[in-house]
C-alpha atoms as a PDB file:
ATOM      1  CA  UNK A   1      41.763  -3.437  59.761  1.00  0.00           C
ATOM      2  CA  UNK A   2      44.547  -1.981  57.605  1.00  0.00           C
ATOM      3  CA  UNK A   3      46.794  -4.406  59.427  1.00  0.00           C
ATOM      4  CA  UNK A   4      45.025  -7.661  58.592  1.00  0.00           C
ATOM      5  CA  UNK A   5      44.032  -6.192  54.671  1.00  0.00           C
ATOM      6  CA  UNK A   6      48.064  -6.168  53.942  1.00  0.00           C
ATOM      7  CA  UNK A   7      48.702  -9.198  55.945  1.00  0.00           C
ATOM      8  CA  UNK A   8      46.259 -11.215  53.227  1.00  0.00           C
ATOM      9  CA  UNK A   9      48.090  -9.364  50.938  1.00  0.00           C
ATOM     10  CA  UNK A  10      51.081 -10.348  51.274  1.00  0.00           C
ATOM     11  CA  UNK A  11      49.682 -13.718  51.688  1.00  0.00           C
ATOM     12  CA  UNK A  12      48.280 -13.825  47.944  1.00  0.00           C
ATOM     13  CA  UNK A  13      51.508 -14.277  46.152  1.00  0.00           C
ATOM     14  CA  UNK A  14      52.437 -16.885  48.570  1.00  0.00           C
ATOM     15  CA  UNK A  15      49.272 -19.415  47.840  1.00  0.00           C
ATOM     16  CA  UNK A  16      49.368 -18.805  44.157  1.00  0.00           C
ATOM     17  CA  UNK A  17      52.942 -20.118  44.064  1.00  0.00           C
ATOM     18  CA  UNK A  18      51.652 -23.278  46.482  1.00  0.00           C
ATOM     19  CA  UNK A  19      48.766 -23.383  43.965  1.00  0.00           C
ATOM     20  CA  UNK A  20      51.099 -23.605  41.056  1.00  0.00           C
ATOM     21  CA  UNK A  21      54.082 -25.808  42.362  1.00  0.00           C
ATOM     22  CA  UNK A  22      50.815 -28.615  43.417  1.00  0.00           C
ATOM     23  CA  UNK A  23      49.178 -28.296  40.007  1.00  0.00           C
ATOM     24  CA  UNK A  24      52.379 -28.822  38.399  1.00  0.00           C
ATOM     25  CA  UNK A  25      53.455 -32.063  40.115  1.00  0.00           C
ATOM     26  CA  UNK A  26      50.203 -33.354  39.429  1.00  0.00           C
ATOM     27  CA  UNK A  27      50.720 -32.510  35.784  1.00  0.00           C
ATOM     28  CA  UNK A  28      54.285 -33.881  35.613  1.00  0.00           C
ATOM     29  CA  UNK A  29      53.467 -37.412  37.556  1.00  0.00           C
ATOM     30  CA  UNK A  30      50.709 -37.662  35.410  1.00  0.00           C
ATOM     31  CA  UNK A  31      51.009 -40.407  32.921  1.00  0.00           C
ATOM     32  CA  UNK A  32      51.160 -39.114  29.168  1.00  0.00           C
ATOM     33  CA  UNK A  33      52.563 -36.266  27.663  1.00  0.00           C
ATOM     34  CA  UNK A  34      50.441 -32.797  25.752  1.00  0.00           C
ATOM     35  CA  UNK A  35      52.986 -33.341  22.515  1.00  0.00           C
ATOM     36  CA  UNK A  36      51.499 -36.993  22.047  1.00  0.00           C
ATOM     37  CA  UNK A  37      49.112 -37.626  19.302  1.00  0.00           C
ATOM     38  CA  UNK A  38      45.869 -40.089  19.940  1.00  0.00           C
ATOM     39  CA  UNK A  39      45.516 -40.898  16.296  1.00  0.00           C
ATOM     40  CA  UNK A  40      49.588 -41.483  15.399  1.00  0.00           C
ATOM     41  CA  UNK A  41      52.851 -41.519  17.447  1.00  0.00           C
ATOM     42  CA  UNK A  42      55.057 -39.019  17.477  1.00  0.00           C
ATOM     43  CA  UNK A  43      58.819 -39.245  16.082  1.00  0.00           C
ATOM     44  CA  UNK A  44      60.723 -38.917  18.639  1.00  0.00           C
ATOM     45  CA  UNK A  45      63.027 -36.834  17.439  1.00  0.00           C
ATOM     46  CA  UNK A  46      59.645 -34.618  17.096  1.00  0.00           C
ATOM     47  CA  UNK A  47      59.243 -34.931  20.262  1.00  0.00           C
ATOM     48  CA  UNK A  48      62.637 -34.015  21.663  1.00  0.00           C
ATOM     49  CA  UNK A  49      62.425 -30.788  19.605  1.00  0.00           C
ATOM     50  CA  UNK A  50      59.188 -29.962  20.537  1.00  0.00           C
ATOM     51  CA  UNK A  51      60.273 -30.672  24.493  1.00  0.00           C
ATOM     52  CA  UNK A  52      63.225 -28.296  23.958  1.00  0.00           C
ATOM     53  CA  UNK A  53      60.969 -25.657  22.033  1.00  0.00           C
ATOM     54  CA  UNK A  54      58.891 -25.918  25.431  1.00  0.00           C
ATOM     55  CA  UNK A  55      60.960 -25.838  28.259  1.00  0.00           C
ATOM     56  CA  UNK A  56      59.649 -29.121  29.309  1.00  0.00           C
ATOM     57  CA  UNK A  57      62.679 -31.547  28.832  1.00  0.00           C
ATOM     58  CA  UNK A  58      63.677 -31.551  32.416  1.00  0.00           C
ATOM     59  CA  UNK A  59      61.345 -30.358  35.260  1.00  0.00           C
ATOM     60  CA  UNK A  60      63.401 -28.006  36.828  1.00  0.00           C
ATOM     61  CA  UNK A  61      63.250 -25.697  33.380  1.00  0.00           C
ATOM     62  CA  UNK A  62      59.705 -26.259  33.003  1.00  0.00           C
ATOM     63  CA  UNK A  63      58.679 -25.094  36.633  1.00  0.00           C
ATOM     64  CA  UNK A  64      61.100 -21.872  36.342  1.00  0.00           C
ATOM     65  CA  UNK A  65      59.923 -20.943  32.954  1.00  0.00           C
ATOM     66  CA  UNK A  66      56.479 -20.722  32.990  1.00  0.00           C
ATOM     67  CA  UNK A  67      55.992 -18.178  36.134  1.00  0.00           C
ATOM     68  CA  UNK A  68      58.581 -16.143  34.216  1.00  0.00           C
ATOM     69  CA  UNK A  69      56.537 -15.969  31.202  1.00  0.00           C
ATOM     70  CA  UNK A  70      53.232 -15.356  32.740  1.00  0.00           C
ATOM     71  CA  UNK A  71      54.365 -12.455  35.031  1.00  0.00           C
ATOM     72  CA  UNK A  72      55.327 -11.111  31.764  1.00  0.00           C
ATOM     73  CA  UNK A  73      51.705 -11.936  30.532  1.00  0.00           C
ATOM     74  CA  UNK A  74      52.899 -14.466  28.220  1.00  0.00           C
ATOM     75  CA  UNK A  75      51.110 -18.216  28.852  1.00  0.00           C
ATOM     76  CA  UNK A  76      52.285 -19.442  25.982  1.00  0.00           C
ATOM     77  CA  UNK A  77      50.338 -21.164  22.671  1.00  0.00           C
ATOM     78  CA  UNK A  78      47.932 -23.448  22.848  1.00  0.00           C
ATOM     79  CA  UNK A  79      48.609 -26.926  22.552  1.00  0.00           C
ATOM     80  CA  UNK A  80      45.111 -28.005  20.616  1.00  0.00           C
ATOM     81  CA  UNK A  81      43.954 -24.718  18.590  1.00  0.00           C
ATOM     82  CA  UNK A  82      46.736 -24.611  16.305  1.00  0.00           C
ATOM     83  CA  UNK A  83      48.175 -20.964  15.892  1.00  0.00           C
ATOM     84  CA  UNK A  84      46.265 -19.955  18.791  1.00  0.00           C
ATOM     85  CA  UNK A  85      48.196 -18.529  21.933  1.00  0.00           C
ATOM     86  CA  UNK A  86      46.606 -19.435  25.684  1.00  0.00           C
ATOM     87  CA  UNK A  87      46.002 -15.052  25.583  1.00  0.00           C
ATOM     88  CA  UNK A  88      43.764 -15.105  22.566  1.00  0.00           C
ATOM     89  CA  UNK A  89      40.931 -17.937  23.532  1.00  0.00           C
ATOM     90  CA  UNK A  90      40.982 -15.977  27.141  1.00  0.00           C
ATOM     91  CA  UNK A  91      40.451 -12.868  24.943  1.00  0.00           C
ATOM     92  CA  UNK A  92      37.515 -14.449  23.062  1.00  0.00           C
ATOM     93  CA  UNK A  93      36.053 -16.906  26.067  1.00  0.00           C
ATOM     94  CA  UNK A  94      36.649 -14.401  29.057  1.00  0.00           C
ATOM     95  CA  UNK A  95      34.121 -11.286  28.387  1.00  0.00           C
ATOM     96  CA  UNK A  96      31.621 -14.468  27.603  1.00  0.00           C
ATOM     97  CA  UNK A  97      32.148 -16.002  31.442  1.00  0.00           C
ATOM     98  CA  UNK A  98      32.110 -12.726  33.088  1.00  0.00           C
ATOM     99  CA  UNK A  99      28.865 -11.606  31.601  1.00  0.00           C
ATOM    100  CA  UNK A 100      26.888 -14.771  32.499  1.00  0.00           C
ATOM    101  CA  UNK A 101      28.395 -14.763  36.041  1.00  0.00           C
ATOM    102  CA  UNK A 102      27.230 -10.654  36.614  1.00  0.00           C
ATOM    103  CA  UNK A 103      23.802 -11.401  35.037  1.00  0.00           C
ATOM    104  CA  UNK A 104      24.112 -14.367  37.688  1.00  0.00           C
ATOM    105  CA  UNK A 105      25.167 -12.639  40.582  1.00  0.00           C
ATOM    106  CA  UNK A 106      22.194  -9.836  39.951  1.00  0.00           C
ATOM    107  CA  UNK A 107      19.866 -12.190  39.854  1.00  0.00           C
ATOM    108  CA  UNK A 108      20.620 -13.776  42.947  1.00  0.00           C
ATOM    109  CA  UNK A 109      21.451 -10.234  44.799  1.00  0.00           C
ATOM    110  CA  UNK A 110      18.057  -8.809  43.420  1.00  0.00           C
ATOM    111  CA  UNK A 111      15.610 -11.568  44.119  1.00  0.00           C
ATOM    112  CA  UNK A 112      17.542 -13.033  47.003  1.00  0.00           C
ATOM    113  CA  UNK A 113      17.127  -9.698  49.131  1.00  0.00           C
ATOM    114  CA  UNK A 114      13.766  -9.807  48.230  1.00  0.00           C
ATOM    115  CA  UNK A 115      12.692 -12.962  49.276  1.00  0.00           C
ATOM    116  CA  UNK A 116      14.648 -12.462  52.389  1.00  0.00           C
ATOM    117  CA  UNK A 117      12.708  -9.198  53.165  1.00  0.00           C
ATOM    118  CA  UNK A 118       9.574 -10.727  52.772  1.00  0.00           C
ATOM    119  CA  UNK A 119      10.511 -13.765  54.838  1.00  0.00           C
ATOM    120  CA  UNK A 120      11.239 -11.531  57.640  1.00  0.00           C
ATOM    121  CA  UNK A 121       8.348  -9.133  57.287  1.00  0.00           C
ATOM    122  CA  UNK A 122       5.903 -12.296  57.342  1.00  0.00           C
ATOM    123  CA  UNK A 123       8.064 -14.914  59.483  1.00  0.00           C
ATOM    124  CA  UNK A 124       6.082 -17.507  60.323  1.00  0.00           C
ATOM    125  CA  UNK A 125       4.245 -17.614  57.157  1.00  0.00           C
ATOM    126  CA  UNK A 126       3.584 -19.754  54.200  1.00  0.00           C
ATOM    127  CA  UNK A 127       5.844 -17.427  52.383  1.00  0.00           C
ATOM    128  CA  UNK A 128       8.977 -17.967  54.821  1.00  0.00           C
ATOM    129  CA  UNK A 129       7.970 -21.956  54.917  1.00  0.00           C
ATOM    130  CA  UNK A 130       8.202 -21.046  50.665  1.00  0.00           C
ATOM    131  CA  UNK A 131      11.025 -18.938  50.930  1.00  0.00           C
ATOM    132  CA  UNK A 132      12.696 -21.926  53.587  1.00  0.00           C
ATOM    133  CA  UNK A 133      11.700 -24.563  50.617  1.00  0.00           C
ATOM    134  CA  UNK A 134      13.421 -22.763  47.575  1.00  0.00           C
ATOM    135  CA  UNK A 135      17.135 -22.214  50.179  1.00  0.00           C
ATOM    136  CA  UNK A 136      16.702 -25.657  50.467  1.00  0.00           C
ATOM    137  CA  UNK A 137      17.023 -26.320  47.051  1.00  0.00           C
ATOM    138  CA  UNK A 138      18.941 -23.861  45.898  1.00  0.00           C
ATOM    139  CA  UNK A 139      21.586 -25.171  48.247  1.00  0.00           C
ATOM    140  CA  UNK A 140      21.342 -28.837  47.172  1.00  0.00           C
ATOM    141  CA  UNK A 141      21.339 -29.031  44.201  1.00  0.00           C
ATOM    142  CA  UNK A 142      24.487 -28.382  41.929  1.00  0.00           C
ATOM    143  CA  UNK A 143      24.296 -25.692  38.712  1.00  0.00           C
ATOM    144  CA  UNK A 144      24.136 -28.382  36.494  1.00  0.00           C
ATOM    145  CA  UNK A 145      21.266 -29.868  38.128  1.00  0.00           C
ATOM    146  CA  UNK A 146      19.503 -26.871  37.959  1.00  0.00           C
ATOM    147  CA  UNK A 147      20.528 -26.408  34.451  1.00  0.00           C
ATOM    148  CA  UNK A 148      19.308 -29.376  32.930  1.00  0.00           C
ATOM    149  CA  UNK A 149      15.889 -28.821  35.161  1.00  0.00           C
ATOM    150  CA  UNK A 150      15.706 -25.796  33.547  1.00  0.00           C
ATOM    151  CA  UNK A 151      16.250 -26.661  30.085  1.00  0.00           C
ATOM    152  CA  UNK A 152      13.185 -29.390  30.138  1.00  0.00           C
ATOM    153  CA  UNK A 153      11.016 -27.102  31.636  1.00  0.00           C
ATOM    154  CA  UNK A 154      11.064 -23.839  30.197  1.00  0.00           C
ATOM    155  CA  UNK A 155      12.539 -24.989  26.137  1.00  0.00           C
ATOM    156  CA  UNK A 156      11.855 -28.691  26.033  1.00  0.00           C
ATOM    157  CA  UNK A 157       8.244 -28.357  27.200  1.00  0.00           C
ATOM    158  CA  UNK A 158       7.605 -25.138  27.418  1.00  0.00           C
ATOM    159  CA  UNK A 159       9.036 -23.808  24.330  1.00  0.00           C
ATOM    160  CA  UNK A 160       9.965 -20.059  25.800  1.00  0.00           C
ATOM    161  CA  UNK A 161      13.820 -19.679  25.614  1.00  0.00           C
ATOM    162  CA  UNK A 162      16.430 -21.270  23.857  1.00  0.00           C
ATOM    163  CA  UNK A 163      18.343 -24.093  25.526  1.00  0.00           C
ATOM    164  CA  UNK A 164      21.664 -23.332  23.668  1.00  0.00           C
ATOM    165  CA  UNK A 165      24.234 -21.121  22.065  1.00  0.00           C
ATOM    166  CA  UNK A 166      25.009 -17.440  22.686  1.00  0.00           C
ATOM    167  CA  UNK A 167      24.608 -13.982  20.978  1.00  0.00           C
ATOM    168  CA  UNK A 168      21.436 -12.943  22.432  1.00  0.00           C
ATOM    169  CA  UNK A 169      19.337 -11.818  25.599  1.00  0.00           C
ATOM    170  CA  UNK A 170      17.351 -15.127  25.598  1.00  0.00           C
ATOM    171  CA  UNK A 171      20.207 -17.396  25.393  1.00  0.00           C
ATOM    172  CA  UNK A 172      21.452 -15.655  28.848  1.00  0.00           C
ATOM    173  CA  UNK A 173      18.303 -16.365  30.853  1.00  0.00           C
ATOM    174  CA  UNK A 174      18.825 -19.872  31.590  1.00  0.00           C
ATOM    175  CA  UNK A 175      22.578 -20.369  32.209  1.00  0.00           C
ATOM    176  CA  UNK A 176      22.070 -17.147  34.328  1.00  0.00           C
ATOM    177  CA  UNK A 177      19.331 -18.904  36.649  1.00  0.00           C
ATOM    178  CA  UNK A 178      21.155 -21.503  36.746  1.00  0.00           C
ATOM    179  CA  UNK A 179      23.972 -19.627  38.235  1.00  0.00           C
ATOM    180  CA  UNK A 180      22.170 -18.047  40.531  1.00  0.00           C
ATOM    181  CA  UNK A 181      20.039 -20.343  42.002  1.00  0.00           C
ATOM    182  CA  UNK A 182      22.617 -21.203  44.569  1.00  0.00           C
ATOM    183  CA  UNK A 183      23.881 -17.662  45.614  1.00  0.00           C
ATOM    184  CA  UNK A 184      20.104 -16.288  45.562  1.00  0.00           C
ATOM    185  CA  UNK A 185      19.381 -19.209  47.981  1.00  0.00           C
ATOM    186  CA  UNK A 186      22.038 -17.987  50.755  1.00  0.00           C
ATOM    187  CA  UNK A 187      21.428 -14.617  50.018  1.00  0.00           C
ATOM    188  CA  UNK A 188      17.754 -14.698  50.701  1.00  0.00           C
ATOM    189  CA  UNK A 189      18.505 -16.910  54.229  1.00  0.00           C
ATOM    190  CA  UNK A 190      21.487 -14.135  54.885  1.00  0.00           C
ATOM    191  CA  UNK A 191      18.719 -11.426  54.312  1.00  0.00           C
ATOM    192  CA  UNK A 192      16.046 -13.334  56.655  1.00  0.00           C
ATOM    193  CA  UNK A 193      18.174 -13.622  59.854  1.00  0.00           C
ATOM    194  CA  UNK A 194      19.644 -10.054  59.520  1.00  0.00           C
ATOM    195  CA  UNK A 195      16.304  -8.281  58.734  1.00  0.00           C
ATOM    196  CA  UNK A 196      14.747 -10.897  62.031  1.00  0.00           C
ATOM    197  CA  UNK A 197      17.289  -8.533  64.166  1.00  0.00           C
ATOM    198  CA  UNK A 198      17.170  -5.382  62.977  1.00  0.00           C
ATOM    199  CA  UNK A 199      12.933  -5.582  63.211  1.00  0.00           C
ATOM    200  CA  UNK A 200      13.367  -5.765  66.678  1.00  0.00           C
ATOM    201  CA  UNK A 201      15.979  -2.436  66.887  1.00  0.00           C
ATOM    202  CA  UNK A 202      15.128   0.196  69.005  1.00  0.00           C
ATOM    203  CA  UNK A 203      15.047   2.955  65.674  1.00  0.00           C
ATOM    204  CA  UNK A 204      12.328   0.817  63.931  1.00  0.00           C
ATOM    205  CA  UNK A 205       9.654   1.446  66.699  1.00  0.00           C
ATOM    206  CA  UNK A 206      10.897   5.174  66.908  1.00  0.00           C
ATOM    207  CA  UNK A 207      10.394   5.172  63.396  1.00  0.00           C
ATOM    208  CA  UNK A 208       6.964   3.996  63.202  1.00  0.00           C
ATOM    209  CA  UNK A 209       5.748   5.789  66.205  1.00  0.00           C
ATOM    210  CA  UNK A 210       6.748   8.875  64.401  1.00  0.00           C
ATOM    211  CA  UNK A 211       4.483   7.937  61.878  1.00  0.00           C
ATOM    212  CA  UNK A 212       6.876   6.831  59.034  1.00  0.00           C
ATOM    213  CA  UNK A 213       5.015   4.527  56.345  1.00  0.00           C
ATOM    214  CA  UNK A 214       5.577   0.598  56.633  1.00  0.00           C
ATOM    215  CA  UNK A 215       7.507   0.478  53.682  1.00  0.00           C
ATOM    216  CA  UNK A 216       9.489   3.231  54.432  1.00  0.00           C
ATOM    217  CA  UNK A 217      10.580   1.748  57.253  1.00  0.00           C
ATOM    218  CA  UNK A 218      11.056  -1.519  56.108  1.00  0.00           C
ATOM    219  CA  UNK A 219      13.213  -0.493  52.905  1.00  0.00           C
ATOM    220  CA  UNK A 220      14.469   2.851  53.292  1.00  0.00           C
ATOM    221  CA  UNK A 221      15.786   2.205  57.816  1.00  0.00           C
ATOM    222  CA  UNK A 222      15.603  -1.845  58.233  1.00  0.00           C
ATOM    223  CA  UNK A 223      17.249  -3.180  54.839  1.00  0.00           C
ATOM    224  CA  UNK A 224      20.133  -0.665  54.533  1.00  0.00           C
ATOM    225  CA  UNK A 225      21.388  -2.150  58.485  1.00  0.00           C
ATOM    226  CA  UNK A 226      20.118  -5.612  57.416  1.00  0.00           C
ATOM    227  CA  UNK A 227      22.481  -5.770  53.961  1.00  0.00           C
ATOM    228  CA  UNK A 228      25.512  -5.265  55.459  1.00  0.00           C
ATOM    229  CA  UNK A 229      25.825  -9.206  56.021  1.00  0.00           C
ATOM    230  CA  UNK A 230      24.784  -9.926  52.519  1.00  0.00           C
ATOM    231  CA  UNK A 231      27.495  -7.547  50.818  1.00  0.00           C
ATOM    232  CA  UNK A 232      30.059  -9.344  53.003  1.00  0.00           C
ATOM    233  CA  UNK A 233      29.060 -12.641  51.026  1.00  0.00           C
ATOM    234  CA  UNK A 234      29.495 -11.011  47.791  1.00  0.00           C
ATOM    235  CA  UNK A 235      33.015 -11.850  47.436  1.00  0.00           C
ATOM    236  CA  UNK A 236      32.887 -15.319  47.795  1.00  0.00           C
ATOM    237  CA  UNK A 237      29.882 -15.871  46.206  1.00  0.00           C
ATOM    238  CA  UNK A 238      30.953 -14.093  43.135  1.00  0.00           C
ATOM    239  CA  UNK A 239      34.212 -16.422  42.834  1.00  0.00           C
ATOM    240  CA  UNK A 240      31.799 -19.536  43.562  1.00  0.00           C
ATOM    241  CA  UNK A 241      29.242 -18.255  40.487  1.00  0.00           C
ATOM    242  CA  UNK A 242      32.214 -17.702  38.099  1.00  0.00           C
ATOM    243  CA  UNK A 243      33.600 -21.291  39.172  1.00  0.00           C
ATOM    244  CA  UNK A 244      30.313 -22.934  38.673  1.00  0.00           C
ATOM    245  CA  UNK A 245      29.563 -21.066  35.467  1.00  0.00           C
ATOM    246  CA  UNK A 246      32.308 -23.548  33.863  1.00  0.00           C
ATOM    247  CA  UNK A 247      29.618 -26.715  34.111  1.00  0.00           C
ATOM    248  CA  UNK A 248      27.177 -24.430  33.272  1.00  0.00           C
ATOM    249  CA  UNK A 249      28.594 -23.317  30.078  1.00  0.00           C
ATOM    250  CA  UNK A 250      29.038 -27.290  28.701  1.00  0.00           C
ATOM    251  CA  UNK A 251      25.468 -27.667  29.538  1.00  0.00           C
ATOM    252  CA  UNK A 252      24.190 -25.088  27.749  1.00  0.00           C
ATOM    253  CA  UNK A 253      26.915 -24.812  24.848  1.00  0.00           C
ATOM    254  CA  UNK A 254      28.232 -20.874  25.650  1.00  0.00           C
ATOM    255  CA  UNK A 255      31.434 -19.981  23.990  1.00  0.00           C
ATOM    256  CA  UNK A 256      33.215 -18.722  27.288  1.00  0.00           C
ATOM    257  CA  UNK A 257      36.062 -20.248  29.312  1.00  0.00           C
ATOM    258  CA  UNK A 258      34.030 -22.898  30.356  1.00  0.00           C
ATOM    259  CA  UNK A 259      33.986 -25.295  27.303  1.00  0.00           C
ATOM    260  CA  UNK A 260      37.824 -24.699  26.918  1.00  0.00           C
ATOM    261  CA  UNK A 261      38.028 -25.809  30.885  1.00  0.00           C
ATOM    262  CA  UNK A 262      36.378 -28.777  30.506  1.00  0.00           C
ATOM    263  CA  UNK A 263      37.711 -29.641  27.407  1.00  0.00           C
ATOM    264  CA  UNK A 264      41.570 -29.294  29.254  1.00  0.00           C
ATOM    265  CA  UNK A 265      40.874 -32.026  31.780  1.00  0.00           C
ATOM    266  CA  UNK A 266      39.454 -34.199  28.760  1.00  0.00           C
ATOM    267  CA  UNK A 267      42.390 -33.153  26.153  1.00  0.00           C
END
């Protein structure tokens, strides 16, 4: 175990640099350049002072200098909030992302284990067909999907939370359900099948021939076994909510790092 865990270690600093060196050449064949104006051309001696200023005159000096600034935690001003550096909108937009994705993920962990308990418990059931029905959905459709469900139900016609902006608990209830939607739906399919096999362990009839409540042994003996799958899925399913939470934001107008993603592959 120790083995493979530095083995993918060493392997991170490897597929960042593939990551980078890809996303640059697709930046650099790209037509256009970030120091032209849509409104007005730019001089061009402007320009050649600006590409010096930069690093970007030549290729070679732009790919070198970069990595060099950001291992230094330096990445450098922002091209479109003038006098802003790339440090403080992550400063400003990052808590924002990280906040909606948690309230997200606990969501998805709490009601997701739930559903999967009681799916197991009463397999066969209309609540596992329900439980079957809301995966289903959960899986196919997208966050933004969900999100713009969500907004004409419960503000359009509904009227009961707000369907934009940020700065209170009601703004987080939406984009958060819309996060988790996805996640909750594995989780609670995850919880199912693992709770299906541990039912059937030896240790659950000894329990309940001793006597031990139903709940008890469901709970306190049969969940603890049946989460292990579940907290393996964590990890990616925390860097897919945090991903998806970039749509999410645009939909529902959130200040995090999701407006100023979007707004990148636009500018």
């Amino acid at each position: 175990m120790t083995r493979f865990v530095l083995w993918r270690l060493a392997q991170f600093p490897l597929i960042i640099a593939v990551i980078y060196i890809i996303t640059f050449l697709l930046a650099w064949v790209a037509p256009g350049s970030p120091f032209d104006q849509p409104d007005r051309k730019i001089d061009p001696i402007a320009k050649e002072q600006l590409e010096r200023q930069f690093h970007a005159a030549h290729w070679y000096t732009f790919l070198g200098y970069y990595p060099w600034r950001m291992l230094h935690g330096d990445l450098g001003p922002s091209m479109v909030y003038k006098g802003w550096s790339v440090n403080d909108v992550m400063k400003t937009s990052l808590p924002v992302s990280i906040t909606i994705g948690l309230f997200g993920m606990e969501i998805a962990l709490v009601v997701g284990c739930f559903i999967g308990v009681l799916a197991a418990v009463r397999r066969g059931g209309p609540f596992d067909y329900a439980s079957l029905l809301t995966a289903l959905i959960g899986i196919s459709l997208p966050p933004f999907v969900v999100a713009g469900a969500l907004i004409v139900i419960f503000s359009d016609k509904l009227n009961w939370l707000p369907s934009a902006g940020w700065g209170s608990f009601a703004q987080m209830v939406l984009p958060a359900l819309a996060l988790a939607l996805m996640p909750l739906a594995y989780i609670a399919r995850l919880t199912r099948a693992s709770m299906i096999d541990v039912l059937g362990a030896d240790y659950v009839r000894t329990a309940r021939a001793k006597g031990l409540a139903r709940r008890t042994v469901i709970w306190r003996h049969c969940f603890r076994n049946a989460f292990l799958p579940v907290f393996s899925f964590l990890g990616p399913a925390a860097a897919n909510t945090l991903t998806g939470s970039f749509v999410v934001e645009k939909v529902f107008n959130i200040p995090g790092l999701g407006q100023h993603f979007v707004n990148s592959v636009l500018n």
